[in-house]
Protein backbone atom coordinates (compact mmCIF):
# COMPACT_ATOMS: atom_id res chain seq x y z
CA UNK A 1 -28.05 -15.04 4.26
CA UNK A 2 -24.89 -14.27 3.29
CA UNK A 3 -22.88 -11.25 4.04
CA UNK A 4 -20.37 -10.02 1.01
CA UNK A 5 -16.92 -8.91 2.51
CA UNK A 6 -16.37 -4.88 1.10
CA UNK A 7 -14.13 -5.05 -1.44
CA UNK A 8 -11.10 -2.38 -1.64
CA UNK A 9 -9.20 -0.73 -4.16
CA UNK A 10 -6.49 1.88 -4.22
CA UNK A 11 -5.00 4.59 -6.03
CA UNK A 12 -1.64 6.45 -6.18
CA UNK A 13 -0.90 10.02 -5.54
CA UNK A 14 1.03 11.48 -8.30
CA UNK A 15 4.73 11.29 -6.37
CA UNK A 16 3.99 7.83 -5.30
CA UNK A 17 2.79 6.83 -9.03
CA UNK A 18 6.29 8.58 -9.81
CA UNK A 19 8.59 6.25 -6.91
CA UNK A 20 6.43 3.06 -8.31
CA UNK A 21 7.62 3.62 -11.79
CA UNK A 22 11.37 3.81 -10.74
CA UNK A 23 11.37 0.45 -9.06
CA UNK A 24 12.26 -2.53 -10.69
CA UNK A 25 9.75 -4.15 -12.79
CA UNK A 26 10.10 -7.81 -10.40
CA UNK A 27 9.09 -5.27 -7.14
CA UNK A 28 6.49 -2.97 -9.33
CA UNK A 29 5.24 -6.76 -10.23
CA UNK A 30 5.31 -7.98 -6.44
CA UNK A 31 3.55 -4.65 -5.41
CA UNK A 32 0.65 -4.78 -7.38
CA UNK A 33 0.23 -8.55 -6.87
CA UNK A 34 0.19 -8.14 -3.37
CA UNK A 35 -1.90 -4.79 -3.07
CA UNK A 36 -4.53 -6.69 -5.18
CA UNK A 37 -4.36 -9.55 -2.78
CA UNK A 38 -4.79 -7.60 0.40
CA UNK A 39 -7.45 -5.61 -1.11
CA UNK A 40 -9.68 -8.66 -2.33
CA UNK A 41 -9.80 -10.07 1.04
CA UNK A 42 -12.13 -7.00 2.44
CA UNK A 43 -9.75 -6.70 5.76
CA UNK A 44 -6.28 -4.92 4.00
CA UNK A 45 -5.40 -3.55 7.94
CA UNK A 46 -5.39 -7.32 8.47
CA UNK A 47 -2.37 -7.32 6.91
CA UNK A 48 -0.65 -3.60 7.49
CA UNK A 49 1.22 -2.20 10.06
CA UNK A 50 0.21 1.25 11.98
CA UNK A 51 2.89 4.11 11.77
CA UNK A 52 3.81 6.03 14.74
CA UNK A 53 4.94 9.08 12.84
CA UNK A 54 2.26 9.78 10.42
CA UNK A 55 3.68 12.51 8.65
CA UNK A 56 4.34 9.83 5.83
CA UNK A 57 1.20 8.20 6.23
CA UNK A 58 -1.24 6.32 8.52
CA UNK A 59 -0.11 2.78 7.66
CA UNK A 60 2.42 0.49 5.63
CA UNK A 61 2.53 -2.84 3.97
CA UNK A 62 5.88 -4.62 3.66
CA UNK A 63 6.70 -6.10 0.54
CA UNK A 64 10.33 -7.78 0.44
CA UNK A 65 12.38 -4.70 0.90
CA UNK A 66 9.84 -2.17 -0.46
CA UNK A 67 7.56 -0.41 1.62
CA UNK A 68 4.23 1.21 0.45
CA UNK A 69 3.04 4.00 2.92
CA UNK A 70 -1.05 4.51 2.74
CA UNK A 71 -3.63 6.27 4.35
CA UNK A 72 -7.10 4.81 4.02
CA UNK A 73 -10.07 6.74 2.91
CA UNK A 74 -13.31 4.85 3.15
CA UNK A 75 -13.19 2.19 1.21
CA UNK A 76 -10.00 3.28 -0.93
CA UNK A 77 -6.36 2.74 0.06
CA UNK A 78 -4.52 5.86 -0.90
CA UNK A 79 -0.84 5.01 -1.42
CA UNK A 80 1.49 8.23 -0.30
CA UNK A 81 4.76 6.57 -1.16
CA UNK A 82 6.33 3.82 -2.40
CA UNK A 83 10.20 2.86 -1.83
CA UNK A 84 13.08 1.00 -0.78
CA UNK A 85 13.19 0.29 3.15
CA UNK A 86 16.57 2.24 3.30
CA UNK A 87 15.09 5.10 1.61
CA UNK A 88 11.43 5.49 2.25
CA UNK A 89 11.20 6.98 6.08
CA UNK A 90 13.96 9.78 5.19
């Protein structure tokens, strides 16, 4: 018997939809690759990092110099923000 791994998705809150589209197309590119990646292999916190001030969000994922900010919400990674490492924990 084999046991399927949950699979994930996510969705963007309207501001983070909004930082996404003003990144470059090469990081918007990287971005979703990635978040599809993570999210096919059933264990995305695998690959995320824990935030000690949550008033951005629970967890991150670092992409190059972008950093996408997400709570999780059953099975569904809800991205917060989106941004440049300089400019996302302001």
């Amino acid at each position: 018997m084999v046991s399927k791994m949950p699979v994930y998705k996510y969705e963007f809150t309207r501001t983070s939809y909004k930082q996404f589209k003003k990144l470059s197309p090469d990081a918007q590119q990287r971005i979703i690759t990635k978040l599809d990646k993570y999210c096919q292999s059933g264990k995305p916190l695998a690959f995320a990092h824990q935030l000690i001030d949550f008033r951005l969000g629970t967890f991150r994922f670092r992409m190059g110099d972008c950093r996408v900010i997400f709570d999780i919400d059953q099975q569904t990674l809800v991205i917060q923000a989106v941004g440049h490492r300089r400019e996302i924990y302001l």
